[in-house]
C-alpha atoms as a PDB file:
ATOM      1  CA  UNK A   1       0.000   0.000   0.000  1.00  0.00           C
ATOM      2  CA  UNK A   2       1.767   3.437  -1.228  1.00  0.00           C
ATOM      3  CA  UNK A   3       1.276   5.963   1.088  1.00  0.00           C
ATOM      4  CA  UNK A   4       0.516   9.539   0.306  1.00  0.00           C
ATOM      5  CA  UNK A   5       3.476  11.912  -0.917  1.00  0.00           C
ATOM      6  CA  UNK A   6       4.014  14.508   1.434  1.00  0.00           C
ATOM      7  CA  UNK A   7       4.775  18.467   0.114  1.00  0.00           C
ATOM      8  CA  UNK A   8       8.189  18.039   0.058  1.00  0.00           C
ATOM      9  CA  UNK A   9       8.216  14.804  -2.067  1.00  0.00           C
ATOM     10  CA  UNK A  10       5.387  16.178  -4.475  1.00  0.00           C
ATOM     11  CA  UNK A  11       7.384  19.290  -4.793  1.00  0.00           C
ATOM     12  CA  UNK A  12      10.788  17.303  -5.342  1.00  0.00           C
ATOM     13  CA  UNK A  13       9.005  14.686  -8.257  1.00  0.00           C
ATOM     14  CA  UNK A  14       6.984  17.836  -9.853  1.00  0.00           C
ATOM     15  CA  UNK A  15      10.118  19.441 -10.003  1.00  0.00           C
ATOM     16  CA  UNK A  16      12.615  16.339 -11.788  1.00  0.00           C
ATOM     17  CA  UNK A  17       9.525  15.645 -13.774  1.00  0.00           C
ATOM     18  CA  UNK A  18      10.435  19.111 -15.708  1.00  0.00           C
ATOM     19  CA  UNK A  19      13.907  18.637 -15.264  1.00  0.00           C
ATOM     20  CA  UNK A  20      15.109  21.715 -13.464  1.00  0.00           C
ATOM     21  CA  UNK A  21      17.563  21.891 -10.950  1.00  0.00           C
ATOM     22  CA  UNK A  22      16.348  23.206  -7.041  1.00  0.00           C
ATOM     23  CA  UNK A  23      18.281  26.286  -7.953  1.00  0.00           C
ATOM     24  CA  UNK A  24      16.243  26.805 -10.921  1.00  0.00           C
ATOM     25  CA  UNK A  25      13.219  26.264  -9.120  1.00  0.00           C
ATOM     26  CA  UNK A  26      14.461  28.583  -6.401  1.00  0.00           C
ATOM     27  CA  UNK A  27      14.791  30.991  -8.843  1.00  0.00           C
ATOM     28  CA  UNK A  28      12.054  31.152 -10.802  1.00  0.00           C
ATOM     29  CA  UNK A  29       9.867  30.872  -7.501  1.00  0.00           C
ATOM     30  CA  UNK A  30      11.667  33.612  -5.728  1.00  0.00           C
ATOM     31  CA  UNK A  31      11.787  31.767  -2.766  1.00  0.00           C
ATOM     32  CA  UNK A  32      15.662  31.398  -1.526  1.00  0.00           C
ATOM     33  CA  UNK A  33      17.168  27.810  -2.240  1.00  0.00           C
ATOM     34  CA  UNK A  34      17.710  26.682   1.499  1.00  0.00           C
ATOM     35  CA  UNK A  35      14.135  26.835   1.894  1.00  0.00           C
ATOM     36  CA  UNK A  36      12.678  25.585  -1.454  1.00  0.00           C
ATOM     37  CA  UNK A  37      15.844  22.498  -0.028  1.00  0.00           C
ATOM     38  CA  UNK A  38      13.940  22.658   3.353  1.00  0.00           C
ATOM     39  CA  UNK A  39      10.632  21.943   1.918  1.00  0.00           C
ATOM     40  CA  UNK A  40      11.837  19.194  -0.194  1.00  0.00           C
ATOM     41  CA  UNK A  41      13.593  17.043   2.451  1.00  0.00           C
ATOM     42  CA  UNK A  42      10.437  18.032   4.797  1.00  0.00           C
ATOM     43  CA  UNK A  43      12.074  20.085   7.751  1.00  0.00           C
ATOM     44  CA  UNK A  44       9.756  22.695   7.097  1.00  0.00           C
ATOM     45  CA  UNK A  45       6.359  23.303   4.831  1.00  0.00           C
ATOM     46  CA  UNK A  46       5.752  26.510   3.544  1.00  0.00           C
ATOM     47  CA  UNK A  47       3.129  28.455   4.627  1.00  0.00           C
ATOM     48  CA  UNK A  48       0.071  29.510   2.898  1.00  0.00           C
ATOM     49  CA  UNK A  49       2.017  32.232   0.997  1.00  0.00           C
ATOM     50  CA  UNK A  50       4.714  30.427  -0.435  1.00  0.00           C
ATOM     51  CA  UNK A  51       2.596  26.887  -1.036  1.00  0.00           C
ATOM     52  CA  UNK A  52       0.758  29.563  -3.023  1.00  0.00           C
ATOM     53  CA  UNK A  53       3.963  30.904  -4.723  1.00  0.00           C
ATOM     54  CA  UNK A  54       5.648  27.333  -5.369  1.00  0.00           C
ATOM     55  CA  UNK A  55       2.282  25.847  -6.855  1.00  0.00           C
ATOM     56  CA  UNK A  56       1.705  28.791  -9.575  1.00  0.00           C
ATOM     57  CA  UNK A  57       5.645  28.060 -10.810  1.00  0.00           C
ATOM     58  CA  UNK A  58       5.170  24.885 -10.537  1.00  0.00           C
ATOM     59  CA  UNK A  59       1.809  24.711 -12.647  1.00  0.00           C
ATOM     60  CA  UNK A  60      -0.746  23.003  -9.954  1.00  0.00           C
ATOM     61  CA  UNK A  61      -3.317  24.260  -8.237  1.00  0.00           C
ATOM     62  CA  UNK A  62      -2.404  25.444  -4.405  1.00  0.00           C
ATOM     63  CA  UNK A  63      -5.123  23.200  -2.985  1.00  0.00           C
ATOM     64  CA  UNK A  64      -3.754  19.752  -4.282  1.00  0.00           C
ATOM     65  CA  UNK A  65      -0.503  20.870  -3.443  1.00  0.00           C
ATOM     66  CA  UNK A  66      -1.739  21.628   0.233  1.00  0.00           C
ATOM     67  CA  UNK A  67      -4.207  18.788   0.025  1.00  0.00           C
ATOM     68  CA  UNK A  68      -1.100  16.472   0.896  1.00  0.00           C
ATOM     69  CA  UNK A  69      -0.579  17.892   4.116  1.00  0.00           C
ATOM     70  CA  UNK A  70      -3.788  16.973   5.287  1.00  0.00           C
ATOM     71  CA  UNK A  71      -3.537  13.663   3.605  1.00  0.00           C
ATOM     72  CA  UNK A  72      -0.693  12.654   5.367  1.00  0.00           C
ATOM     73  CA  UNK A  73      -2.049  13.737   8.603  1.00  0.00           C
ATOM     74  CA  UNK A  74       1.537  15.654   9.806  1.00  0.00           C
ATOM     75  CA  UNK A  75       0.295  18.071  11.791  1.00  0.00           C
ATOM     76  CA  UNK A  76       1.715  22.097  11.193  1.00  0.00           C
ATOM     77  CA  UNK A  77       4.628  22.856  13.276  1.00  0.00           C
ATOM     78  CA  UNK A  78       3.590  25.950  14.779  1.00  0.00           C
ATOM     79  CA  UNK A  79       6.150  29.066  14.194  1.00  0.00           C
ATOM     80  CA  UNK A  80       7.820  31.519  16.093  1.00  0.00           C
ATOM     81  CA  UNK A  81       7.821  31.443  20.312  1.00  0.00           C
ATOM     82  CA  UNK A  82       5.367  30.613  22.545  1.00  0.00           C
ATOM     83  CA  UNK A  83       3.090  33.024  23.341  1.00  0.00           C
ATOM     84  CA  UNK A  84       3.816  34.035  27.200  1.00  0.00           C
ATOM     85  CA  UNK A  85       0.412  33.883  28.979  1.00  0.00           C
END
């Protein structure tokens, strides 16, 4: 039974699938290459914005690129500190 690609593998085979390198991907995205390497190897995902960015320059839709994450049930890391109470 295959399990569901997460973002970063969708992103990765989408990407080899057209042939272009991450730094051409990087750059044609405008996101910097550490991240669009980040999302790839799934230490991070991208947030709304850039899922939004990546799928346009990529050529799919933003919700079947998102759709994954909630496919694969990995829960969003939540960003930035902890809110102090």
């Amino acid at each position: 039974m295959k399990t569901k690609e997460t973002i970063g593998e969708l992103l990765r085979r989408l990407r080899e699938e057209k042939g272009w390198t991450q730094d051409a991907f990087a750059k044609l995205s405008g996101i910097p290459i550490r991240t669009v390497q980040k999302y790839e190897s799934d230490e991070r995902e991208p947030g709304l914005r850039n899922a939004g960015i990546l799928a346009s320059a990529i050529g799919i839709d933003v919700n079947d690129l998102l759709a994954t994450r909630e496919a694969t049930g990995k829960p969003k890391r939540p960003r930035g500190r902890p809110r102090k109470s």
